[in-house]
Each structure stands twice: as structure tokens, then as C-alpha cells.
Protein backbone atom coordinates (compact mmCIF):
# COMPACT_ATOMS: atom_id res chain seq x y z
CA UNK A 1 -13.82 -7.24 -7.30
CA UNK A 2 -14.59 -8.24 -11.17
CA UNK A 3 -12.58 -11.48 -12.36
CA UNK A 4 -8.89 -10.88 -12.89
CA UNK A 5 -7.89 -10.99 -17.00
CA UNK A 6 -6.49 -14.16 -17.91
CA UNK A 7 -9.05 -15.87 -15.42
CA UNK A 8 -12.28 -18.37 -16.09
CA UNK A 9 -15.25 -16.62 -14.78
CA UNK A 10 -15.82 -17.25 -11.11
CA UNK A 11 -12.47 -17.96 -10.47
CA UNK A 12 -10.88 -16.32 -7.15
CA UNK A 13 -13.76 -13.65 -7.39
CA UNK A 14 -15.67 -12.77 -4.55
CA UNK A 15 -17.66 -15.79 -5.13
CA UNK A 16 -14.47 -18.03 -4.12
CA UNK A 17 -15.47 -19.30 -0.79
CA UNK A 18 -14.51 -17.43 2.30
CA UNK A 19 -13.55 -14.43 0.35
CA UNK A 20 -16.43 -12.23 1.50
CA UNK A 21 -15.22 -13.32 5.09
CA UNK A 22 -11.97 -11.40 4.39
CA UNK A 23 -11.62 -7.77 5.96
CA UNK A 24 -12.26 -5.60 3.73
CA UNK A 25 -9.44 -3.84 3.45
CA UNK A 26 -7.42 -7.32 2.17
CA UNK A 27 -10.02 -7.75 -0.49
CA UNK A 28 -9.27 -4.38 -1.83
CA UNK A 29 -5.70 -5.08 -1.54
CA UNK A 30 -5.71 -8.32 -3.67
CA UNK A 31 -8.14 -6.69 -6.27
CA UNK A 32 -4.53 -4.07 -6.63
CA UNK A 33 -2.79 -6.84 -6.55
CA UNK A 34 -4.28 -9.13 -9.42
CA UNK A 35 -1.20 -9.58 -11.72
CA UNK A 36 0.57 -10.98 -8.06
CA UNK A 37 -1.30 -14.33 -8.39
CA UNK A 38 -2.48 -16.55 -10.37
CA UNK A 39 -4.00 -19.62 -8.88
CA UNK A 40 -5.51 -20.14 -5.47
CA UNK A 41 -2.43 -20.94 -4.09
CA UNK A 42 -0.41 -17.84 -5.00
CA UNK A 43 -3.81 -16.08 -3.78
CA UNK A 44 -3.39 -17.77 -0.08
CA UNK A 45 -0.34 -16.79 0.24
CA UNK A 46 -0.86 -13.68 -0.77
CA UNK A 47 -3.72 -13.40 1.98
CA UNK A 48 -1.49 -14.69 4.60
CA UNK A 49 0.81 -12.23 3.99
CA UNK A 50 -1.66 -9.02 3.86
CA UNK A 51 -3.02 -10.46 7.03
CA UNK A 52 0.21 -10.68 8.64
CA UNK A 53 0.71 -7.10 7.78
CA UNK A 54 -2.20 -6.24 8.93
């Protein structure tokens, strides 16, 4: 998952910690879902929700 635009580099990448712990199927959801979130806590969210769906 490359770095969303509009973001530093590093930010909410796969670098971000515990992000390679995700399934993988919830990291390829949030790299569709880039323009949904903007800071880490719009990003949480967002992961509590796919994983809820899940």
C-alpha cells in the first residue's frame, strides 16, 4: 500500500505500527478506501468498522 496523496511519507503506510498485523483483506480495503481518512483517527475507525464487517 504506497502513501495516500496529500500524506507525509510514512504516514499510515504499512510502516504505521500494527498495520502489517491487519488481515489482509482490511489492508486492501483501506488502500480502496484512501480518500475515506485522513488522520490516524479516521483510519481506526475505519479499521474497526471493516473488522466488524468482517
Amino acid at each position: 500500500m504506497g502513501n495516500p496523496a496529500g500524506y507525509a511519507p510514512g504516514i499510515l503506510g504499512l510502516d504505521y505500527p500494527g498495520m502489517r498485523d491487519l488481515p489482509e483483506e482490511i489492508r486492501a480495503a483501506l488502500d480502496e478506501r484512501r480518500g475515506e481518512y485522513h488522520n490516524e483517527e479516521e483510519m481506526r475507525r475505519l479499521v474497526h468498522e471493516l473488522m466488524l464487517r468482517r
